[in-house]
Each structure stands twice: as structure tokens, then as C-alpha cells.
PDB file of N, CA and C in Angstrom:
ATOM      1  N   UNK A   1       0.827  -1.185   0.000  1.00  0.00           N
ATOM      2  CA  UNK A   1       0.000   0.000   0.000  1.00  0.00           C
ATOM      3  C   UNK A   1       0.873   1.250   0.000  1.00  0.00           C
ATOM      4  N   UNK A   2      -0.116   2.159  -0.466  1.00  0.00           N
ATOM      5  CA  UNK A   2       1.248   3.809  -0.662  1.00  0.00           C
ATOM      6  C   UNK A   2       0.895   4.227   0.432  1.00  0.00           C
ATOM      7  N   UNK A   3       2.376   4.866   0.598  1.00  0.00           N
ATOM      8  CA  UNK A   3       1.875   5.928   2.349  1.00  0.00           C
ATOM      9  C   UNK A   3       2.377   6.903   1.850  1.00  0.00           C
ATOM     10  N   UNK A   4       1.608   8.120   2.511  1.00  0.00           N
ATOM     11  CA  UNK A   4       2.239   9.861   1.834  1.00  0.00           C
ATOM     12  C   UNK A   4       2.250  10.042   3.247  1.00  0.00           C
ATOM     13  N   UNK A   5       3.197  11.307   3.378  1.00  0.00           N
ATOM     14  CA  UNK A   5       3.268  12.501   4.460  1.00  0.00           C
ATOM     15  C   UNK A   5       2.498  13.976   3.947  1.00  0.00           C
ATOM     16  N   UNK A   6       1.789  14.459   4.859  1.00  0.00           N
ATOM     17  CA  UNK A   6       1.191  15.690   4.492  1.00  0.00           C
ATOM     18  C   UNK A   6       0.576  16.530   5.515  1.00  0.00           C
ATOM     19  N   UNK A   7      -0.149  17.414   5.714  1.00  0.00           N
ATOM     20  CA  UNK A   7      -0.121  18.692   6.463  1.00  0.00           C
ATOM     21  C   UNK A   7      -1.421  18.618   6.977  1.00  0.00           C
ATOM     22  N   UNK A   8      -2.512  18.294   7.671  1.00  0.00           N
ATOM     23  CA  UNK A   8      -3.801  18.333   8.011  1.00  0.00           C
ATOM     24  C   UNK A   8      -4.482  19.997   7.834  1.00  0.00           C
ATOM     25  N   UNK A   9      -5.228  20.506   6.891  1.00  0.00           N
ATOM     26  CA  UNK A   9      -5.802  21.617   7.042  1.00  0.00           C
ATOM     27  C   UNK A   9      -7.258  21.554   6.788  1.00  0.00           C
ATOM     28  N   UNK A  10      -8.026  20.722   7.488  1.00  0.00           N
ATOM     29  CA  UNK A  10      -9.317  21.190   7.667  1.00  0.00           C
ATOM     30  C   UNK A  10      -9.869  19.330   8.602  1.00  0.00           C
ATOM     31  N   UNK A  11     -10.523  20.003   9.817  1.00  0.00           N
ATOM     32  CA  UNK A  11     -11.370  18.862  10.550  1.00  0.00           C
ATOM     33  C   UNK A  11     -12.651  19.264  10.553  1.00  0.00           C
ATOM     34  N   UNK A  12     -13.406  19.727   9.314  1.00  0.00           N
ATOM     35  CA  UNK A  12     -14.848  19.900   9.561  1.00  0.00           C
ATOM     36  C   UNK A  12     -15.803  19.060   9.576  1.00  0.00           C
ATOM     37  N   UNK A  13     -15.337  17.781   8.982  1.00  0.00           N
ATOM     38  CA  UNK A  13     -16.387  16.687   9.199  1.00  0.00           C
ATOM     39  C   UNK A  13     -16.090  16.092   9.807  1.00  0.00           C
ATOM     40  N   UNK A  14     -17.176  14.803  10.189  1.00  0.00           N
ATOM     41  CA  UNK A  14     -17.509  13.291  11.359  1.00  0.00           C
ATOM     42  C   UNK A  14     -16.385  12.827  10.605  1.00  0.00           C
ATOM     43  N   UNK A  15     -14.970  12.578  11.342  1.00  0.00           N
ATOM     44  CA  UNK A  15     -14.335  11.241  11.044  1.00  0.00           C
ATOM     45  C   UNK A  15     -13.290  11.582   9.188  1.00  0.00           C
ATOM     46  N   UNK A  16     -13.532  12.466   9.125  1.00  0.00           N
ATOM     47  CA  UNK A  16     -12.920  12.780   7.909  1.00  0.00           C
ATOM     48  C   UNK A  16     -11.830  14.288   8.381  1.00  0.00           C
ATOM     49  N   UNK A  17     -10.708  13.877   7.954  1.00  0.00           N
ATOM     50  CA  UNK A  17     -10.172  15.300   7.545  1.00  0.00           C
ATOM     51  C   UNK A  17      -8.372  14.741   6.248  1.00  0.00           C
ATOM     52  N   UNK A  18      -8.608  16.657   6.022  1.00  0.00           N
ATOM     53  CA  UNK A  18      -8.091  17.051   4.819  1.00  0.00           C
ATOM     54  C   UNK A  18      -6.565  17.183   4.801  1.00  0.00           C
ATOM     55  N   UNK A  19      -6.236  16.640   3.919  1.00  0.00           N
ATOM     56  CA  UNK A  19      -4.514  16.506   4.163  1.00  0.00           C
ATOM     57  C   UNK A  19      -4.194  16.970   3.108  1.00  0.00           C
ATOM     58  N   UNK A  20      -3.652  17.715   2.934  1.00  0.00           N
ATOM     59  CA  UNK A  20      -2.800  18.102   1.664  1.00  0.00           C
ATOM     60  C   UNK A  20      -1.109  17.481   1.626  1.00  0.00           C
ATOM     61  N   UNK A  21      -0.969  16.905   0.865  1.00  0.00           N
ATOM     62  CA  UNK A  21       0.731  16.217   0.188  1.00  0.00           C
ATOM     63  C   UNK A  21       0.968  16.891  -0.701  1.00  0.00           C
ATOM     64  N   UNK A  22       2.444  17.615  -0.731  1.00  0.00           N
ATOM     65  CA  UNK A  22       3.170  18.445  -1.276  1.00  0.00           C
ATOM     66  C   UNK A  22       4.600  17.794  -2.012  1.00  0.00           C
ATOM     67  N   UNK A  23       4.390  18.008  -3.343  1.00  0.00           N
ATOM     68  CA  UNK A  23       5.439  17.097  -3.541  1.00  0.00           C
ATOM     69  C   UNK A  23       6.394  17.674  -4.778  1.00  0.00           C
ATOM     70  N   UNK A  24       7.643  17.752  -4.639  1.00  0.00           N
ATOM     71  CA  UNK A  24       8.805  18.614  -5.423  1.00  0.00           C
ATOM     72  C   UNK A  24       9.225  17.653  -6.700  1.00  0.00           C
ATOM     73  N   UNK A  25       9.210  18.331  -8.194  1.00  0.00           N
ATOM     74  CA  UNK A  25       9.113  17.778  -9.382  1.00  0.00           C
ATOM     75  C   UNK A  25      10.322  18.650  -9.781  1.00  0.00           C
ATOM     76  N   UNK A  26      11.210  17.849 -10.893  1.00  0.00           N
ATOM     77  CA  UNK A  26      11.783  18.978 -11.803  1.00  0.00           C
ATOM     78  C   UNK A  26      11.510  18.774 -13.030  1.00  0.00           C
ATOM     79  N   UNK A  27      11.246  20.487 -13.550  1.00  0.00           N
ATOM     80  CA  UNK A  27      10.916  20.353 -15.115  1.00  0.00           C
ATOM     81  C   UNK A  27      11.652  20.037 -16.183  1.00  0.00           C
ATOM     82  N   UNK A  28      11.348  18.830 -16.699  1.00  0.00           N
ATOM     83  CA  UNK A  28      12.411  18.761 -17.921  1.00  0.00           C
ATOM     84  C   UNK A  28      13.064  19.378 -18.203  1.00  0.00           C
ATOM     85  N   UNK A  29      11.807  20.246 -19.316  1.00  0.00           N
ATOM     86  CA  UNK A  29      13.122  21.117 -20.104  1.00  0.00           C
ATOM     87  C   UNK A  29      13.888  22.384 -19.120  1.00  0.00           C
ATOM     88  N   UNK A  30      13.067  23.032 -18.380  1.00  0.00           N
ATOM     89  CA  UNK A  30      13.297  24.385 -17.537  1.00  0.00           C
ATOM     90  C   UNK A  30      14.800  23.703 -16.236  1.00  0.00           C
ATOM     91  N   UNK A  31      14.393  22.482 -16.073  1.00  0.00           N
ATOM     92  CA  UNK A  31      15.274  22.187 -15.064  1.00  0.00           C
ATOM     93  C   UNK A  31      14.975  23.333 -13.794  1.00  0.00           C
ATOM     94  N   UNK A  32      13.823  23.120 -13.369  1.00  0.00           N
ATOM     95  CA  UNK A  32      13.498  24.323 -12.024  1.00  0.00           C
ATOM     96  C   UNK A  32      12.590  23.311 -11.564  1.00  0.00           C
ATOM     97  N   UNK A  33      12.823  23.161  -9.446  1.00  0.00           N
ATOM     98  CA  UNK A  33      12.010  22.603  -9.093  1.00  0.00           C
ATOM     99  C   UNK A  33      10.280  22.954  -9.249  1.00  0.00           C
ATOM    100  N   UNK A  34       9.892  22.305  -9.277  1.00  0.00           N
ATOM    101  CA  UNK A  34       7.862  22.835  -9.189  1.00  0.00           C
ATOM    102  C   UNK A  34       7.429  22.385  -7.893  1.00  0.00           C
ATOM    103  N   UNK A  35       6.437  22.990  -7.079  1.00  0.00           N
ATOM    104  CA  UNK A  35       5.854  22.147  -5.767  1.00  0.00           C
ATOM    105  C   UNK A  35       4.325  22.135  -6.724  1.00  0.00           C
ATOM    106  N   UNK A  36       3.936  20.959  -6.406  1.00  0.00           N
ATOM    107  CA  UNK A  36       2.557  20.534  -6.663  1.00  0.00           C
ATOM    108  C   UNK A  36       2.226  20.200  -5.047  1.00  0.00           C
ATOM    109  N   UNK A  37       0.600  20.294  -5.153  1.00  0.00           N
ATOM    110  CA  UNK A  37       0.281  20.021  -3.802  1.00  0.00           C
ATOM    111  C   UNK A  37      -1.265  19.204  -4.733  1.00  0.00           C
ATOM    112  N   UNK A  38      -1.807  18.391  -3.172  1.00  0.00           N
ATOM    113  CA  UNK A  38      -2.741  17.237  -3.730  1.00  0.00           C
ATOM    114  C   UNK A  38      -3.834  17.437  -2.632  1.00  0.00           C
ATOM    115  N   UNK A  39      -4.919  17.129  -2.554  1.00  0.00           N
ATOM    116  CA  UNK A  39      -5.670  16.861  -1.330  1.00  0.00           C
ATOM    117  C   UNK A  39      -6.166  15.904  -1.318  1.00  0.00           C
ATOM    118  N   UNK A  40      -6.460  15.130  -0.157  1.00  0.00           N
ATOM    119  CA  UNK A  40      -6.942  13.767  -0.298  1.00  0.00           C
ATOM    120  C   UNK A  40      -7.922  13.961   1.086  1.00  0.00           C
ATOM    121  N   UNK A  41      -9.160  12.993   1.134  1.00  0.00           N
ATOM    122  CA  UNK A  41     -10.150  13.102   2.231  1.00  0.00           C
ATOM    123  C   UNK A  41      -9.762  11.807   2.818  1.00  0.00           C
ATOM    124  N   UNK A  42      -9.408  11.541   4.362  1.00  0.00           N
ATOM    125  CA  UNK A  42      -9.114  10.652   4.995  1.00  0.00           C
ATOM    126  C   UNK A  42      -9.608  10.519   6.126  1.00  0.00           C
ATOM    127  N   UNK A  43      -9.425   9.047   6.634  1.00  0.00           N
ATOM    128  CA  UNK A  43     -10.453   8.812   7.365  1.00  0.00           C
ATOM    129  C   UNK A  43      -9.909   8.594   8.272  1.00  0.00           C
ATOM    130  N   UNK A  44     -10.469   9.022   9.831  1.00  0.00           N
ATOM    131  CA  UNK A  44      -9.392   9.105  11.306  1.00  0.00           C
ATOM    132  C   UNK A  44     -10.472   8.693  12.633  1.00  0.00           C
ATOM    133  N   UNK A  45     -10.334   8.409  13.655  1.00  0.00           N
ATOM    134  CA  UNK A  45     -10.827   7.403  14.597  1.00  0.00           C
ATOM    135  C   UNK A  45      -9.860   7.485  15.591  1.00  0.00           C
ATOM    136  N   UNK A  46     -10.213   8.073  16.666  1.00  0.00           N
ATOM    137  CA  UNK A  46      -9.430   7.944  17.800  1.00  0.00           C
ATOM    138  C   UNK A  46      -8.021   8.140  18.184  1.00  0.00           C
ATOM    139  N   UNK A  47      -7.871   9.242  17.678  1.00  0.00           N
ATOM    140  CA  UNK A  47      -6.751  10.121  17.286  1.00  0.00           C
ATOM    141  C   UNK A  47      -6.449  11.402  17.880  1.00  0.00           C
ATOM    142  N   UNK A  48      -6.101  12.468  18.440  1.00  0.00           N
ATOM    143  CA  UNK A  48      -6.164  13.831  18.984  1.00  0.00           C
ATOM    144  C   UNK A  48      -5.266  14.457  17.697  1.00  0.00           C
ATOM    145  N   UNK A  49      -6.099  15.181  16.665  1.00  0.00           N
ATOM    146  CA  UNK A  49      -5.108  15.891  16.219  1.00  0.00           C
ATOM    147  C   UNK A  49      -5.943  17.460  15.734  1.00  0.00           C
ATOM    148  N   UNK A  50      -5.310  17.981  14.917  1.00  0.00           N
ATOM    149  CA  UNK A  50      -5.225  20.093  15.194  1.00  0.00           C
ATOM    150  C   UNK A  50      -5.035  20.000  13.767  1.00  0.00           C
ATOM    151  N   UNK A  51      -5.595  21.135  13.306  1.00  0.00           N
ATOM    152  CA  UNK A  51      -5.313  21.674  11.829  1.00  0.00           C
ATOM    153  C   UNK A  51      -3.755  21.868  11.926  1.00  0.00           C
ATOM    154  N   UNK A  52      -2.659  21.598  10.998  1.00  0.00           N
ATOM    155  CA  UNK A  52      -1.294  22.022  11.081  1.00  0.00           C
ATOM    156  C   UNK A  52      -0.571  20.590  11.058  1.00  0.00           C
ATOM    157  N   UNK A  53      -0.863  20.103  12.086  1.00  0.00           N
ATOM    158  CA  UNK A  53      -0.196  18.338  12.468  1.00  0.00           C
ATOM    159  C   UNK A  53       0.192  17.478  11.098  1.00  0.00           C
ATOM    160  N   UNK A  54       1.615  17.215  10.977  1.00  0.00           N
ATOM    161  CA  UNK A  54       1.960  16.521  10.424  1.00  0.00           C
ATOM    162  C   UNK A  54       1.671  15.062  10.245  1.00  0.00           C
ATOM    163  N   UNK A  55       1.002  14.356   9.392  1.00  0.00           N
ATOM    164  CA  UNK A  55       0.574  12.964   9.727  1.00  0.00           C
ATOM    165  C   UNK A  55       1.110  12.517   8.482  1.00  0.00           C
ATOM    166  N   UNK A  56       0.876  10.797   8.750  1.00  0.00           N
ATOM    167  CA  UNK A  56       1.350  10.196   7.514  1.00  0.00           C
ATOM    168  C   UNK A  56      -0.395   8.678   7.082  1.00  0.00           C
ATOM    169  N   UNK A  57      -0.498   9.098   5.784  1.00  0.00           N
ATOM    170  CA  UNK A  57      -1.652   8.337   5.175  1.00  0.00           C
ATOM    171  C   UNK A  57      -1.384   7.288   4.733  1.00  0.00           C
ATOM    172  N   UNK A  58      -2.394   6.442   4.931  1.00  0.00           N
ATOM    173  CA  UNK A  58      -1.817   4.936   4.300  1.00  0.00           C
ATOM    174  C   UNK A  58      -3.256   4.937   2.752  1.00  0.00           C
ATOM    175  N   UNK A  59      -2.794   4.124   1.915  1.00  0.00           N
ATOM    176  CA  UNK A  59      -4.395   3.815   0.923  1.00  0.00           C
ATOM    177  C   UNK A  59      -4.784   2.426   1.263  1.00  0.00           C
ATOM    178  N   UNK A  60      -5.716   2.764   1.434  1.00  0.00           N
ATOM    179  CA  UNK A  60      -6.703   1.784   1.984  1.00  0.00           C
ATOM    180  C   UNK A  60      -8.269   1.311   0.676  1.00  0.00           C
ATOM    181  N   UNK A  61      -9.164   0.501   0.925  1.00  0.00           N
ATOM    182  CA  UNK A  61      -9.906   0.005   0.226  1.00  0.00           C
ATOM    183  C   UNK A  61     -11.050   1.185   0.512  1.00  0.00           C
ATOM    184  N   UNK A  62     -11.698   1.611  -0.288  1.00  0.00           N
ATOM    185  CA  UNK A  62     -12.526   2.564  -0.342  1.00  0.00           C
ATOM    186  C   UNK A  62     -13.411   2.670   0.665  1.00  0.00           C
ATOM    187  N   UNK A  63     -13.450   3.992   1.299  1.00  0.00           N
ATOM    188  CA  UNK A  63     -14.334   3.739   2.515  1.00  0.00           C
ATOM    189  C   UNK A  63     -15.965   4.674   2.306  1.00  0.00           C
ATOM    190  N   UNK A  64     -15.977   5.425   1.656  1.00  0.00           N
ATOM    191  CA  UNK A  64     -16.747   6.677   0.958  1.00  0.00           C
ATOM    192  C   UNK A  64     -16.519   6.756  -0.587  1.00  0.00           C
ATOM    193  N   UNK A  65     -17.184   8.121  -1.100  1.00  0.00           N
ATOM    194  CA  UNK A  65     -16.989   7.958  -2.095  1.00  0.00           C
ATOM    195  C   UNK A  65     -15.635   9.438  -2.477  1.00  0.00           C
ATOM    196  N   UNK A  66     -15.163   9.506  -1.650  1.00  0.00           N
ATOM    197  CA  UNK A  66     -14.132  10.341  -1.745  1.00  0.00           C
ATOM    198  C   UNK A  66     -12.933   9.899  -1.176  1.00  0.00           C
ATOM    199  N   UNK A  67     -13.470   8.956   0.196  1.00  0.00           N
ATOM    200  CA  UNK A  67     -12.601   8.660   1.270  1.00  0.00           C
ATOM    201  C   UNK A  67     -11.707   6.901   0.696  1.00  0.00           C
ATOM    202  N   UNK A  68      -9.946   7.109   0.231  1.00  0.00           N
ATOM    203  CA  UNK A  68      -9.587   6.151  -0.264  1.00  0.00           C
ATOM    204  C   UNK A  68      -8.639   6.224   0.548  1.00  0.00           C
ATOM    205  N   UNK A  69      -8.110   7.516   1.716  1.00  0.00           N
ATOM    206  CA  UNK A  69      -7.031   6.933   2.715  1.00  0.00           C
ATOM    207  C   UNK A  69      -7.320   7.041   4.066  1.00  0.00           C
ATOM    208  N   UNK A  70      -6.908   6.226   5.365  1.00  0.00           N
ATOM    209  CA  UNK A  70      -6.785   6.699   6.669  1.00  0.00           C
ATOM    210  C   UNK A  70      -5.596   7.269   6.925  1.00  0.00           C
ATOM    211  N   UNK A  71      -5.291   7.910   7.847  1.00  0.00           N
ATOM    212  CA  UNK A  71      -4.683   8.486   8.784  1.00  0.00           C
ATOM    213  C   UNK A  71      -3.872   7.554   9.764  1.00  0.00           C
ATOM    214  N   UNK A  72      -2.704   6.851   9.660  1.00  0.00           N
ATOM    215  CA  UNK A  72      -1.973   5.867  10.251  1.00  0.00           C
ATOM    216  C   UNK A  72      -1.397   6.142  11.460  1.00  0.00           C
ATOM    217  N   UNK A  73      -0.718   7.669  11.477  1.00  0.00           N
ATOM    218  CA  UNK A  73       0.143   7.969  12.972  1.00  0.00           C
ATOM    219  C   UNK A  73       0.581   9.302  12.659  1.00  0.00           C
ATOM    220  N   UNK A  74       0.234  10.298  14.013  1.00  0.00           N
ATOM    221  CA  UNK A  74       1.195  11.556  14.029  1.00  0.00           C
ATOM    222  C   UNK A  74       2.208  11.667  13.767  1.00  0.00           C
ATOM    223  N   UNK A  75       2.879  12.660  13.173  1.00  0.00           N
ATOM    224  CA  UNK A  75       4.139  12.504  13.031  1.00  0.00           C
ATOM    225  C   UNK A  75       4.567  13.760  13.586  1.00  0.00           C
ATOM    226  N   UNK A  76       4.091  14.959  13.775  1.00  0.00           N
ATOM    227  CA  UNK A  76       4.475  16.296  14.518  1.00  0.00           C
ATOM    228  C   UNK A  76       3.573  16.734  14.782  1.00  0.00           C
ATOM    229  N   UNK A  77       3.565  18.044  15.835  1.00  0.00           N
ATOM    230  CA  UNK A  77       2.293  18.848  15.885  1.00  0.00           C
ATOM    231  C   UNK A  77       2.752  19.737  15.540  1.00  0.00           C
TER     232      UNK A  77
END
């Protein structure tokens, strides 16, 4: 299974929150890094965490129709 690291910025729903993964590319031809960023809706359970908190996502078997990762373990606050 893939695991990402990413940034938690939004706990507004039951059991769901928003992670954004940020991830550094270089352009072919330009040869200049690019940051792309991604959002993914994940699914969390008995956890204490804060908009900001570094976590890391695992993919998992579809849980919703948005929701394709949980939330595995803090990694900073």
C-alpha cells in the first residue's frame, strides 16, 4: 500500500479530515524545481489531532466515495 506525508488543514467533518501532500518535481526542459500540492479526504478514529499536524496516510480500500485513505500515525504537531 502507498503511504504519503502531508499537512492536516481542515477537521470539519464526522471522522474525515483534509490533508494536503506536497510534492517537489523537476521540469524537464526548464530544469526548475515545481511544488505541486494534492488533497486527499481521509479517514481518522481515535486520534487527537489540530489543523497544522503533520501525519502520515496509508491507501486503503474505499471507505466513501471520496474517502480512499486513513490516517496511520502523528508525526508532529
Amino acid at each position: 500500500m502507498r503511504t504519503l506525508q502531508g499537512m492536516v488543514t481542515a477537521l470539519k467533518r464526522e471522522k474525515t479530515a483534509t490533508v494536503v501532500v506536497t510534492r517537489l518535481w523537476r521540469h524537464p526542459l526548464y530544469q526548475k524545481s515545481v511544488k505541486r500540492s494534492k488533497k486527499y479526504a481521509c479517514h481518522w478514529e481515535n486520534m487527537e489531532l489540530k489543523v497544522g499536524d503533520l501525519v502520515e496516510i496509508a491507501e486503503t480500500r474505499p471507505i466513501s466515495k471520496t474517502k480512499r485513505f486513513i490516517i496511520t500515525k502523528k508525526i508532529k504537531t
